[in-house]
Protein backbone atom coordinates (compact mmCIF):
# COMPACT_ATOMS: atom_id res chain seq x y z
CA UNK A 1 28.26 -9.74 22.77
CA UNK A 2 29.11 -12.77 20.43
CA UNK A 3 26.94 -13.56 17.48
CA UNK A 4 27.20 -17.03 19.59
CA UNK A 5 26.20 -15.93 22.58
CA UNK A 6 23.13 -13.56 21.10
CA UNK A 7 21.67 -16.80 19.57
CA UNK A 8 21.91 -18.28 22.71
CA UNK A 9 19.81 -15.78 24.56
CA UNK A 10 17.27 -15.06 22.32
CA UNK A 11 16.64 -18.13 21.03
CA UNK A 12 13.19 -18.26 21.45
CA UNK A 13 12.69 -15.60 19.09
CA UNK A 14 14.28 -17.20 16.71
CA UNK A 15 12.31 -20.07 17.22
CA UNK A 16 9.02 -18.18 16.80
CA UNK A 17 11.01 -16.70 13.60
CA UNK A 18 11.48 -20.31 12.07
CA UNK A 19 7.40 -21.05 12.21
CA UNK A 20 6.74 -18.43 9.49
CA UNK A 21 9.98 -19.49 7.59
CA UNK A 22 8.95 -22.79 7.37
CA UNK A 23 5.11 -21.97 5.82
CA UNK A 24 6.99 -19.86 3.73
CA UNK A 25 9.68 -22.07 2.47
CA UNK A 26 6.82 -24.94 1.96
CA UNK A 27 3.80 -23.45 1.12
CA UNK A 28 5.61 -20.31 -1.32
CA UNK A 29 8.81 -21.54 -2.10
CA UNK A 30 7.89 -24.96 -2.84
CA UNK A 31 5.39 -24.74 -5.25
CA UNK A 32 7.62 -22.77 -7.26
CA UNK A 33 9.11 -26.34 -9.00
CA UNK A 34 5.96 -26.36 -10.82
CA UNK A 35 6.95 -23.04 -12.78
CA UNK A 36 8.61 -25.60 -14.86
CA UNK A 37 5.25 -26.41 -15.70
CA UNK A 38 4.88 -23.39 -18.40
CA UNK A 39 7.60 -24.52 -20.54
CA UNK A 40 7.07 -28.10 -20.57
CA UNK A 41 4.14 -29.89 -22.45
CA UNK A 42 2.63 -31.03 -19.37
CA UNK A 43 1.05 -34.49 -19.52
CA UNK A 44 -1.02 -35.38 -15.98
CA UNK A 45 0.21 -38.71 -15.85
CA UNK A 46 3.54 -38.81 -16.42
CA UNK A 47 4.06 -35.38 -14.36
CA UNK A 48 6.29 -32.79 -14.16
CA UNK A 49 9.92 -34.58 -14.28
CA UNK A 50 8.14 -37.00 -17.23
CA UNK A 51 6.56 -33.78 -19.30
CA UNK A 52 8.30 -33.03 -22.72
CA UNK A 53 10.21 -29.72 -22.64
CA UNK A 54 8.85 -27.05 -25.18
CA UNK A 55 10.45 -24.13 -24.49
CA UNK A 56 8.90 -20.72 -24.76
CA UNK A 57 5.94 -22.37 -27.13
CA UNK A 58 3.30 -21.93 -24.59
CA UNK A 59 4.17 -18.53 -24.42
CA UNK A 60 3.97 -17.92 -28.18
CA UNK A 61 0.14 -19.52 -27.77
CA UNK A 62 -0.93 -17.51 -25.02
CA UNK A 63 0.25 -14.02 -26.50
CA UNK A 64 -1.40 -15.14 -29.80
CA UNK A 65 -4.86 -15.96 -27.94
CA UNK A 66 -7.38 -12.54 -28.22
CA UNK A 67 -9.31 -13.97 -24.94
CA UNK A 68 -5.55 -13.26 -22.65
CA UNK A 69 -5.67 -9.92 -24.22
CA UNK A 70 -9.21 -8.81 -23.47
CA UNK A 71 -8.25 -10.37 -19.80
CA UNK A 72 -5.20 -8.36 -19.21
CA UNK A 73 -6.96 -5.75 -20.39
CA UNK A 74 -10.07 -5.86 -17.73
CA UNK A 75 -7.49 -6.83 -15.02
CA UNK A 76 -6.06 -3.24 -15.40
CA UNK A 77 -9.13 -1.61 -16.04
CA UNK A 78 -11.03 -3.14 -12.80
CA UNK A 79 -7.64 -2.88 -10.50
CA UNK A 80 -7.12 0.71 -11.37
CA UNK A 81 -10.44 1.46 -10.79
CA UNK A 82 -10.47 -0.02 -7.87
CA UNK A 83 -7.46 1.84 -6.68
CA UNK A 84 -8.97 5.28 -7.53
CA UNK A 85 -12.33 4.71 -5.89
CA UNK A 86 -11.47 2.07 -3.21
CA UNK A 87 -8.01 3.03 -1.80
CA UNK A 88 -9.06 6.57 -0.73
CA UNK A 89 -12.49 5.26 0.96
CA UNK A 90 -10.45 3.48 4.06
CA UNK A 91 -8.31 6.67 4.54
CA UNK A 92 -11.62 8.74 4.17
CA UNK A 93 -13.51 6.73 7.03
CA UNK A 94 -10.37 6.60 9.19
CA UNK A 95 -10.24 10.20 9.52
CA UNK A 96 -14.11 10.17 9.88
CA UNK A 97 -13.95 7.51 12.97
CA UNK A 98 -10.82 9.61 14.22
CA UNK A 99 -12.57 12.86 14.71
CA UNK A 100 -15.24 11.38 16.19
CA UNK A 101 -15.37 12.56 19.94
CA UNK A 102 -18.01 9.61 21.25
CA UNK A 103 -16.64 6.95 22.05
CA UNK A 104 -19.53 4.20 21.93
CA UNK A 105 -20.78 5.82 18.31
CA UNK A 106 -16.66 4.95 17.21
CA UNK A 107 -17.28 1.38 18.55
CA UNK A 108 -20.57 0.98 16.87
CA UNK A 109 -19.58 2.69 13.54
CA UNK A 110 -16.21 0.39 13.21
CA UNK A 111 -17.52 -3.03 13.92
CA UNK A 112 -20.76 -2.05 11.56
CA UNK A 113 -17.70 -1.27 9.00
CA UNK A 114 -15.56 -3.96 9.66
CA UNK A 115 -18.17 -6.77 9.43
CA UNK A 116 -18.46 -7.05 5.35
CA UNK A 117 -14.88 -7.70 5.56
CA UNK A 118 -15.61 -10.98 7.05
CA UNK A 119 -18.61 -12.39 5.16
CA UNK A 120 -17.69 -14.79 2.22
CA UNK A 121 -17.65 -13.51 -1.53
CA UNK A 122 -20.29 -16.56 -2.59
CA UNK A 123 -22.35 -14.83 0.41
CA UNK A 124 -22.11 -11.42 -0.87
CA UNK A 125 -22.32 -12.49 -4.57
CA UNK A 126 -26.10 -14.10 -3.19
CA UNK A 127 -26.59 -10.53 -1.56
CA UNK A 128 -25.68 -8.55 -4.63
CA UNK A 129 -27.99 -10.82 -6.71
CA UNK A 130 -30.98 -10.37 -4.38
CA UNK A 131 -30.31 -6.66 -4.18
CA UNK A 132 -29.61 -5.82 -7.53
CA UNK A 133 -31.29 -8.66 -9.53
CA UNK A 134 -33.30 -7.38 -13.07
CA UNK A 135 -36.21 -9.05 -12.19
CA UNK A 136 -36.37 -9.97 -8.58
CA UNK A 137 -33.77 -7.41 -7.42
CA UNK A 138 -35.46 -5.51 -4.05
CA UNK A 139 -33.76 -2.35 -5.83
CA UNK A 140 -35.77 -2.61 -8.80
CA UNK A 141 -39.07 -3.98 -7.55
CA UNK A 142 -38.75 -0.88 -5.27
CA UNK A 143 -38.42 1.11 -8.91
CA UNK A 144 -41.02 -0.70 -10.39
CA UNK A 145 -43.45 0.09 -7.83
CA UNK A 146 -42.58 3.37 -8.00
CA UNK A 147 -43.78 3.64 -11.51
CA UNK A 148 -39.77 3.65 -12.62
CA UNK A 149 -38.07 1.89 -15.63
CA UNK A 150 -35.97 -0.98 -13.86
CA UNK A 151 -31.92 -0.63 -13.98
CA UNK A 152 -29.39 -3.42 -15.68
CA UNK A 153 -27.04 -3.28 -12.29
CA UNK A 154 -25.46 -6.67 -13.75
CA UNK A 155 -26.51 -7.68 -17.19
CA UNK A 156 -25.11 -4.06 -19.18
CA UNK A 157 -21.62 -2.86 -18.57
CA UNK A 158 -21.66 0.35 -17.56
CA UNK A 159 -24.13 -0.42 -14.04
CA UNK A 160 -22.30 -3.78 -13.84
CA UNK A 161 -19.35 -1.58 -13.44
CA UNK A 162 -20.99 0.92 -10.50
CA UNK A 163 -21.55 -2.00 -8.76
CA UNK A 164 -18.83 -4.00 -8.83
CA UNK A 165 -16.66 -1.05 -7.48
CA UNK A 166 -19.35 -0.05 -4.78
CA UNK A 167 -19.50 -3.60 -4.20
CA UNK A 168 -16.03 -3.98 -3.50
CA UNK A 169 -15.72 -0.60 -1.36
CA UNK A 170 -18.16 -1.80 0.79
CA UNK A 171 -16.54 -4.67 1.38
CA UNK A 172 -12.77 -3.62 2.18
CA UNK A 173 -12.99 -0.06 3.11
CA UNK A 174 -14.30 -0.51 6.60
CA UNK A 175 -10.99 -3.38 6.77
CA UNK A 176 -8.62 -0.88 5.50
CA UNK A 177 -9.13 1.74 7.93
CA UNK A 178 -7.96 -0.47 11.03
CA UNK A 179 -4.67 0.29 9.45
CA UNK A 180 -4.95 3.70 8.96
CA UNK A 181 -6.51 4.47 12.97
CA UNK A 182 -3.39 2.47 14.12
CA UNK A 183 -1.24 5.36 12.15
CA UNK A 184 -3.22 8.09 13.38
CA UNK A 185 -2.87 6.70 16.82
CA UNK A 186 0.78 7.72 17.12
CA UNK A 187 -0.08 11.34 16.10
CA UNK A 188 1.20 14.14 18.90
CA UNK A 189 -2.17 15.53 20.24
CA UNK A 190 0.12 18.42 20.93
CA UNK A 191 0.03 19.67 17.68
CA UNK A 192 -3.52 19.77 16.93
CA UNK A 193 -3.68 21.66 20.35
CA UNK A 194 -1.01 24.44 19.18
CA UNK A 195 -2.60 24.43 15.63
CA UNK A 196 -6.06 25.21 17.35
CA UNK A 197 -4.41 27.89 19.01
CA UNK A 198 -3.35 29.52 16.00
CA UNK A 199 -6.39 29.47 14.48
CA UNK A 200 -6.69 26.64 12.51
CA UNK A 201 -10.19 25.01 10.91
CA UNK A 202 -10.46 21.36 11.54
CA UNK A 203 -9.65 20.45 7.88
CA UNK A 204 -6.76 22.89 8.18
CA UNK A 205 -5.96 20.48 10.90
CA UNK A 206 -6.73 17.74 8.85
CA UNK A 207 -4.89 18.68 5.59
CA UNK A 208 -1.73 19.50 7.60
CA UNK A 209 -1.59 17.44 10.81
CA UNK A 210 -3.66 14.15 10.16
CA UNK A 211 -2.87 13.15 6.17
CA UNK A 212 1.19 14.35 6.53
CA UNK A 213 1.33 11.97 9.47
CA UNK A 214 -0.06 8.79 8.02
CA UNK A 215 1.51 9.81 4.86
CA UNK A 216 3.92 6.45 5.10
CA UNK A 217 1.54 4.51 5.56
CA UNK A 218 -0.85 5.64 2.57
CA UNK A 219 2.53 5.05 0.47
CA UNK A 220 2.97 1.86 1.60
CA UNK A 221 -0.42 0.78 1.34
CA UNK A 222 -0.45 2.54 -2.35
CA UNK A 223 2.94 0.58 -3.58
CA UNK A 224 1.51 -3.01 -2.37
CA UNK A 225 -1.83 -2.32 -4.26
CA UNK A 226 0.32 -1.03 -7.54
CA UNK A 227 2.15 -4.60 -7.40
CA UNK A 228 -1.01 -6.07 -7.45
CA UNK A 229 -1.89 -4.10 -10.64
CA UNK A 230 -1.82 -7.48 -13.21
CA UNK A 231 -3.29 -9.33 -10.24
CA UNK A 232 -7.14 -10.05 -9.22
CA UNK A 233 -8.64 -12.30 -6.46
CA UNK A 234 -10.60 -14.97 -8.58
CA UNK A 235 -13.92 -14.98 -6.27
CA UNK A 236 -14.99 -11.17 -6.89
CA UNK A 237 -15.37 -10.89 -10.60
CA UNK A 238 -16.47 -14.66 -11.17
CA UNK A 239 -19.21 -14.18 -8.52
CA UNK A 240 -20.24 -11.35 -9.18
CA UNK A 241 -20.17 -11.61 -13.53
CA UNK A 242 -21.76 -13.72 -15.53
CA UNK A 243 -22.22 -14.14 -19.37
CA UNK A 244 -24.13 -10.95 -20.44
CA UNK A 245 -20.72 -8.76 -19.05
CA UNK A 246 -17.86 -11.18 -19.94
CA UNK A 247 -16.27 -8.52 -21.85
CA UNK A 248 -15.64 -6.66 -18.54
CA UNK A 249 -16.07 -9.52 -16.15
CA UNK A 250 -13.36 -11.94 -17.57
CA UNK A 251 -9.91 -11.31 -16.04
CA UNK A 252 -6.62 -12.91 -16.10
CA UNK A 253 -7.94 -15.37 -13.06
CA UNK A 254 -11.10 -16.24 -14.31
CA UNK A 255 -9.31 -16.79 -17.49
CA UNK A 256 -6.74 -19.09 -15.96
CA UNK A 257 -9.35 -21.09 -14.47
CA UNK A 258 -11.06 -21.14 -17.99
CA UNK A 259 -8.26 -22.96 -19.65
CA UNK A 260 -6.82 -24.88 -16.83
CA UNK A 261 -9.28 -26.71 -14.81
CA UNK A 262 -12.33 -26.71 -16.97
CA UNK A 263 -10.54 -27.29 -20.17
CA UNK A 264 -7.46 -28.90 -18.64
CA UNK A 265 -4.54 -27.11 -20.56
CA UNK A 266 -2.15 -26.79 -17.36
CA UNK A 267 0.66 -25.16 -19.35
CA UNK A 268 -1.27 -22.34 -20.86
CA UNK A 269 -3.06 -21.71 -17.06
CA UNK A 270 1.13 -21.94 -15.65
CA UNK A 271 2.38 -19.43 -18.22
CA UNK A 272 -0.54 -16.85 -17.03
CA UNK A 273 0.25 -17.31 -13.70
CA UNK A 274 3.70 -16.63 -14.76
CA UNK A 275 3.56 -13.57 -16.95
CA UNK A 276 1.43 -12.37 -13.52
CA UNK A 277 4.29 -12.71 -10.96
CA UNK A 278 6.85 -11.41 -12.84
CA UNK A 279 4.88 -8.43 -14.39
CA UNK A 280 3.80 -7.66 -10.39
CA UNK A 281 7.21 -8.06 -8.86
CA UNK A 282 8.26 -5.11 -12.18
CA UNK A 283 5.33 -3.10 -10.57
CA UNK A 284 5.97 -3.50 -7.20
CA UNK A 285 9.71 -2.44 -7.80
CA UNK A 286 8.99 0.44 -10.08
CA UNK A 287 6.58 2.08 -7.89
CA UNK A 288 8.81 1.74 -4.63
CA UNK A 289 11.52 3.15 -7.07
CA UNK A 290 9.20 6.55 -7.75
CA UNK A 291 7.67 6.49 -4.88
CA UNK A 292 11.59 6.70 -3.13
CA UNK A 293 12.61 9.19 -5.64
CA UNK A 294 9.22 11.89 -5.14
CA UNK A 295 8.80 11.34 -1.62
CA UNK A 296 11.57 10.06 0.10
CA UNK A 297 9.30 6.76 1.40
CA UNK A 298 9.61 3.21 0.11
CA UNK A 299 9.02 -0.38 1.65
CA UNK A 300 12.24 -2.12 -0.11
């Protein structure tokens, strides 16, 4: 069959194909003639074309400023803790939900799970605050009644810490294991029928049957959340921080909204945004690249 011909009969799948394609080439693409931005001396009125050209100036400035520093360095700190405590929570529950045998308690426990995933970050920053508040926190009125010293959950670093990760596991794990019980879906029942016959426990089963078969997803999963390593939604931290825990709070996209909307120095904000994407994409390429060469999986 012709290349011609192919088109021809299949074109409607290529026309479903051009809808992404075109959000993609306008909404991502696009947007990426204000990268300019960082190495111009952007002036507001005269835009982007008008703007003086600098050259690497802005960058100079930002890698001399100790606030980008103490940013990048939070970024890391919250993103790999969130990758040790929150990426093995969905895998965790999906096994959980799996072995399950009822099938109205598996309905019940998934939507409860799922449901956080859906409720706003302002919402959950309200809940957080009325949970874990110093004075009027429900948590520590219960302590106080109790004759107990109250607990600093978000004005001293260490409990601001414990809850932003639980915070954050509650609110993605249940998400994360939809794709991890679409894995285990495919799994031969076969095999955990012959290992039963041979003897084997249920986490026997589990070690050797369940985690080996989602194993490309997990690495998949794992390499997209390493690219996102210098990366960090904006809404979580600045929510959920506040003055007293800046010093663990602030992160490169609170930062960049510091400098460029309140304080309306677009350059510095664009060269943040910069040193982000291309420090990701050197993530997300070097952990495919182990990832390939220890276990034979990759995504690119």
């Amino acid at each position: 069959m012709s290349k011609v011909s192919y088109l021809k009969r299949y074109w409607q799948m290529y026309a479903l194909l051009s809808l992404p394609l075109i959000y993609f080439f306008i909404f991502r693409y696009g947007p990426m003639y204000g990268v300019q931005i960082a190495f111009k001396d952007f002036n507001l009125f005269q835009g982007i074309g008008g703007s003086e050209w600098i050259g690497l100036d802005a960058f100079r400035e930002v890698f001399n400023m100790r606030e980008f520093y103490t940013s990048l360095r939070n970024t890391f700190m919250l993103n790999f803790l969130d990758l040790v405590v929150s990426f093995p929570a969905p895998i965790i529950l999906a096994i959980m939900l799996y072995e399950i045998k009822s099938a109205w308690f598996k309905k019940i426990s998934q939507t409860i799970l799922y449901i956080p995933h859906f409720i706003s970050w302002v919402i959950i920053g309200g809940i957080v605050y009325q949970l874990f508040g110093n004075q009027s926190g429900m948590i520590n009125e219960v302590l106080q009644g109790l004759g107990l010293n109250p607990i600093p959950f978000l004005t001293e670093k260490g409990p601001w810490l414990v809850t932003y990760l639980f915070t954050g596991v509650w609110q993605s794990a249940g998400w994360g294991t939809i794709l991890y019980l679409a894995a285990l879906t495919g799994v031969n029942r076969e095999l955990f029928e012959a290992a039963e016959v041979d003897g084997a426990t249920r986490m026997k089963k589990i070690w050797y049957i369940t985690l080996p078969s989602i194993k490309p997803t997990i690495v998949t999963l794992l390499i997209l959340n390493l690219g996102k390593m210098v990366s960090i939604g904006f809404d979580r931290p600045y929510v959920i921080g506040n003055t007293a825990v800046r010093e663990y709070s602030d992160v490169l996209s609170t930062f960049v909204y510091r400098i460029g909307l309140e304080s309306g120095q677009y350059t510095l904000a664009t060269v943040v945004g910069l040193f982000q994407a291309v420090v990701g994409l050197v993530f997300i390429l070097g952990s495919n690249y182990i990832s390939k060469k220890m276990t034979g999986n990759g995504i690119i």
